[in-house]
Structure formats: C-alpha cells, structure tokens
N, C-alpha and C. Protein backbone atom coordinates (compact mmCIF):
# COMPACT_ATOMS: atom_id res chain seq x y z
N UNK A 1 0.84 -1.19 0.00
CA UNK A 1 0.00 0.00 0.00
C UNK A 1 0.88 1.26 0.00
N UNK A 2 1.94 1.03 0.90
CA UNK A 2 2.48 2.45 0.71
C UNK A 2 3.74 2.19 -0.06
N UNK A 3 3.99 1.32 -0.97
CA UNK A 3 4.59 1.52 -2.37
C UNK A 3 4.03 1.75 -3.66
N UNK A 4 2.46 1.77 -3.67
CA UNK A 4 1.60 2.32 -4.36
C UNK A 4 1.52 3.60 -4.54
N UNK A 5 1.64 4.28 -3.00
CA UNK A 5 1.06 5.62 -2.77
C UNK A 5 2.53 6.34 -3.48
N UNK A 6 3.56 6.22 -2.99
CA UNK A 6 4.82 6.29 -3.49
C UNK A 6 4.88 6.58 -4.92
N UNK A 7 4.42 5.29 -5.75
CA UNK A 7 4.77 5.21 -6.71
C UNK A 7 4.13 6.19 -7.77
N UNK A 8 3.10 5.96 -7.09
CA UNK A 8 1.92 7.33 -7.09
C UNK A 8 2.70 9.09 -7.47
N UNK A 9 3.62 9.17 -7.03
CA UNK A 9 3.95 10.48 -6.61
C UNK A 9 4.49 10.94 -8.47
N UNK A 10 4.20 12.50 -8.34
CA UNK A 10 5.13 12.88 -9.32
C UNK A 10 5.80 12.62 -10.16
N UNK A 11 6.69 12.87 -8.83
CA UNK A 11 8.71 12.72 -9.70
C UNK A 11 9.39 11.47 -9.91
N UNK A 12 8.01 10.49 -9.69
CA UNK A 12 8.67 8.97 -10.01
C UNK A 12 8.44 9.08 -11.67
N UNK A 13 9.31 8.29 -12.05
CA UNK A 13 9.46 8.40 -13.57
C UNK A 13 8.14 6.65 -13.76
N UNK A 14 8.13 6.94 -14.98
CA UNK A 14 6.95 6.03 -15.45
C UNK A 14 8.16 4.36 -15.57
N UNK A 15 9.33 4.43 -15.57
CA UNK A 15 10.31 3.46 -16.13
C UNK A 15 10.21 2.70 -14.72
N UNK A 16 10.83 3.97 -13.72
CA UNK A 16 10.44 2.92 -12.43
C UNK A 16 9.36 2.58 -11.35
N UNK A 17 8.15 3.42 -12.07
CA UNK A 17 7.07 2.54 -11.85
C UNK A 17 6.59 1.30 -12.52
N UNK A 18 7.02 1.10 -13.62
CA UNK A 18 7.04 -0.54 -14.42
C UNK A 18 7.78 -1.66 -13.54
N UNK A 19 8.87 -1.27 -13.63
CA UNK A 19 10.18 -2.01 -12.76
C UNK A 19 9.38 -2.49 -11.64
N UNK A 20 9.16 -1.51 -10.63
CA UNK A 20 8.69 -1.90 -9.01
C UNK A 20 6.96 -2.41 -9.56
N UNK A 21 6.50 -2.51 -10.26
CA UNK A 21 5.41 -2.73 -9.91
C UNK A 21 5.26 -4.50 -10.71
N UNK A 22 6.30 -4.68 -11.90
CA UNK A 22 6.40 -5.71 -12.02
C UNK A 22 6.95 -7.08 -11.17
N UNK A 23 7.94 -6.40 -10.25
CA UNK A 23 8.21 -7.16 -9.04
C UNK A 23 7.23 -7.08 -7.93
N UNK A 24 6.36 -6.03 -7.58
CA UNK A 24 6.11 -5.88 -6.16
C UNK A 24 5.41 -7.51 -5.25
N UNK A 25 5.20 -8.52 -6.56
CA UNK A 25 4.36 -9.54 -5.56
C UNK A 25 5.86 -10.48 -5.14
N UNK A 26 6.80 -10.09 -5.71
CA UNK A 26 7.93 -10.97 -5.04
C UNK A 26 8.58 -10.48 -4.07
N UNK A 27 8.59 -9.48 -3.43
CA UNK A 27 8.93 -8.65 -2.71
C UNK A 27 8.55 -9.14 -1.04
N UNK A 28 9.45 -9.34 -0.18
CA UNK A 28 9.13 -10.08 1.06
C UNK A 28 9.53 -8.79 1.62
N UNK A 29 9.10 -8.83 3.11
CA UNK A 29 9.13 -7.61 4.01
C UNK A 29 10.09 -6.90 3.92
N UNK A 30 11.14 -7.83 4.30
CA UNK A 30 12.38 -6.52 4.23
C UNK A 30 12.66 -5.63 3.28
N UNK A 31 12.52 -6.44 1.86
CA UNK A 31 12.71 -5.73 0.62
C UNK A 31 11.62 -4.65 0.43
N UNK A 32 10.60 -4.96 0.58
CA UNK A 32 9.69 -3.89 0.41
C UNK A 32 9.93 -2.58 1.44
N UNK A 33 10.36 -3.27 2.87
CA UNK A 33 11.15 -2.19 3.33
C UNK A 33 12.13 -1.22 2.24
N UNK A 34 13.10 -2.32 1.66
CA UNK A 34 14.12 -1.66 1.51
C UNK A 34 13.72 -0.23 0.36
N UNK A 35 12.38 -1.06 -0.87
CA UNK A 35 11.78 -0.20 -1.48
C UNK A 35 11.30 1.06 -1.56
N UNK A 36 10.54 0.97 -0.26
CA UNK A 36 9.78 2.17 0.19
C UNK A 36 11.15 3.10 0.55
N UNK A 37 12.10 2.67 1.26
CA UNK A 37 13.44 4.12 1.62
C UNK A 37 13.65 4.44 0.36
N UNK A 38 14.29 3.42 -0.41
CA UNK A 38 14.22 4.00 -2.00
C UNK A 38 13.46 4.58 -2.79
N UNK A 39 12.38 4.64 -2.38
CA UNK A 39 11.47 5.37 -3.29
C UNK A 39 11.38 7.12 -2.88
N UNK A 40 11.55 6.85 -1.45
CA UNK A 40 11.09 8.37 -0.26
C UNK A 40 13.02 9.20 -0.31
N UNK A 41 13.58 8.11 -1.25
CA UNK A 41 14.88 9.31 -0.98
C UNK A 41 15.03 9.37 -2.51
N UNK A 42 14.27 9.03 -3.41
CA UNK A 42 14.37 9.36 -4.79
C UNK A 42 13.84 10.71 -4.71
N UNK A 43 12.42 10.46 -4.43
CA UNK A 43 11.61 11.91 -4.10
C UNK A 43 11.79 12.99 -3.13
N UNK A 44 12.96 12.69 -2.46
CA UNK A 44 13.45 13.73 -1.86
C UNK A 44 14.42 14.60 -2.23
N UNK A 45 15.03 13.52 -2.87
CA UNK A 45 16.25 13.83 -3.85
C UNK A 45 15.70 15.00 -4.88
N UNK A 46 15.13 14.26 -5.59
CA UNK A 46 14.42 15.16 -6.72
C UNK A 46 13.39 16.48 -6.19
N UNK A 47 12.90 16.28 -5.12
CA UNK A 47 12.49 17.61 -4.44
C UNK A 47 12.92 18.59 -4.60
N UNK A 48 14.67 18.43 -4.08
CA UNK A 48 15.65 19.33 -3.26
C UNK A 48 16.04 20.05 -5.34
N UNK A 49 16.22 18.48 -5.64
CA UNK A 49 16.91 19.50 -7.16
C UNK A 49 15.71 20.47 -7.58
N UNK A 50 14.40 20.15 -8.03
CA UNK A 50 13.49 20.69 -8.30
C UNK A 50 13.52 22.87 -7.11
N UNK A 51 13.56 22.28 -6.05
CA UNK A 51 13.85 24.09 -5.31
C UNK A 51 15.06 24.78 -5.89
N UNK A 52 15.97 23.57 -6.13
CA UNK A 52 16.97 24.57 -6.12
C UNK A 52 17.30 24.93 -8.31
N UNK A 53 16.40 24.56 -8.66
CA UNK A 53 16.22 24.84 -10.09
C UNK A 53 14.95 26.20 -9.85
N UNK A 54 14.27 26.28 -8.97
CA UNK A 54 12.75 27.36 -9.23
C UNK A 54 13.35 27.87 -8.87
C-alpha cells in the first residue's frame, strides 16, 4: 500500500514505476522495506533539485 502511494507520486518516472510494480508480488518484508526508503529518498532527492532549479 504504501509503495503504491509512493509510486503514485510525481517525480517517479513512469520506467520505475514498471520495474517496481512488475516485481512488487515478489517482494518479502524486508525488501519492500528496503523499497519504500528507496522510493522516499528518490523523491526527496528530486524535491531538493526541483527548489533549487525554481
């Protein structure tokens, strides 16, 4: 659910919403752990560039 909402966002590119969503049923806890940090520091990432480009 909350790699949906994630994936959901913006600044995720459409390439790696294919990727994660073609794996997400193989995905056991931890990994999906590991997913979700990856996803929340992509979009943070890209946040920070996005302010400091406006």
């Amino acid at each position: 659910e909350e790699i949906i909402r994630l994936l959901n966002h913006p600044l995720i590119t459409r390439q790696e919403k294919t990727k994660m969503l073609l794996n997400i049923n193989r995905l056991d806890e931890e990994r999906a752990t590991q997913a979700i940090a990856k996803l929340r520091k992509a979009i943070e990432d890209r946040e920070g560039t996005s302010a400091v480009a406006a």
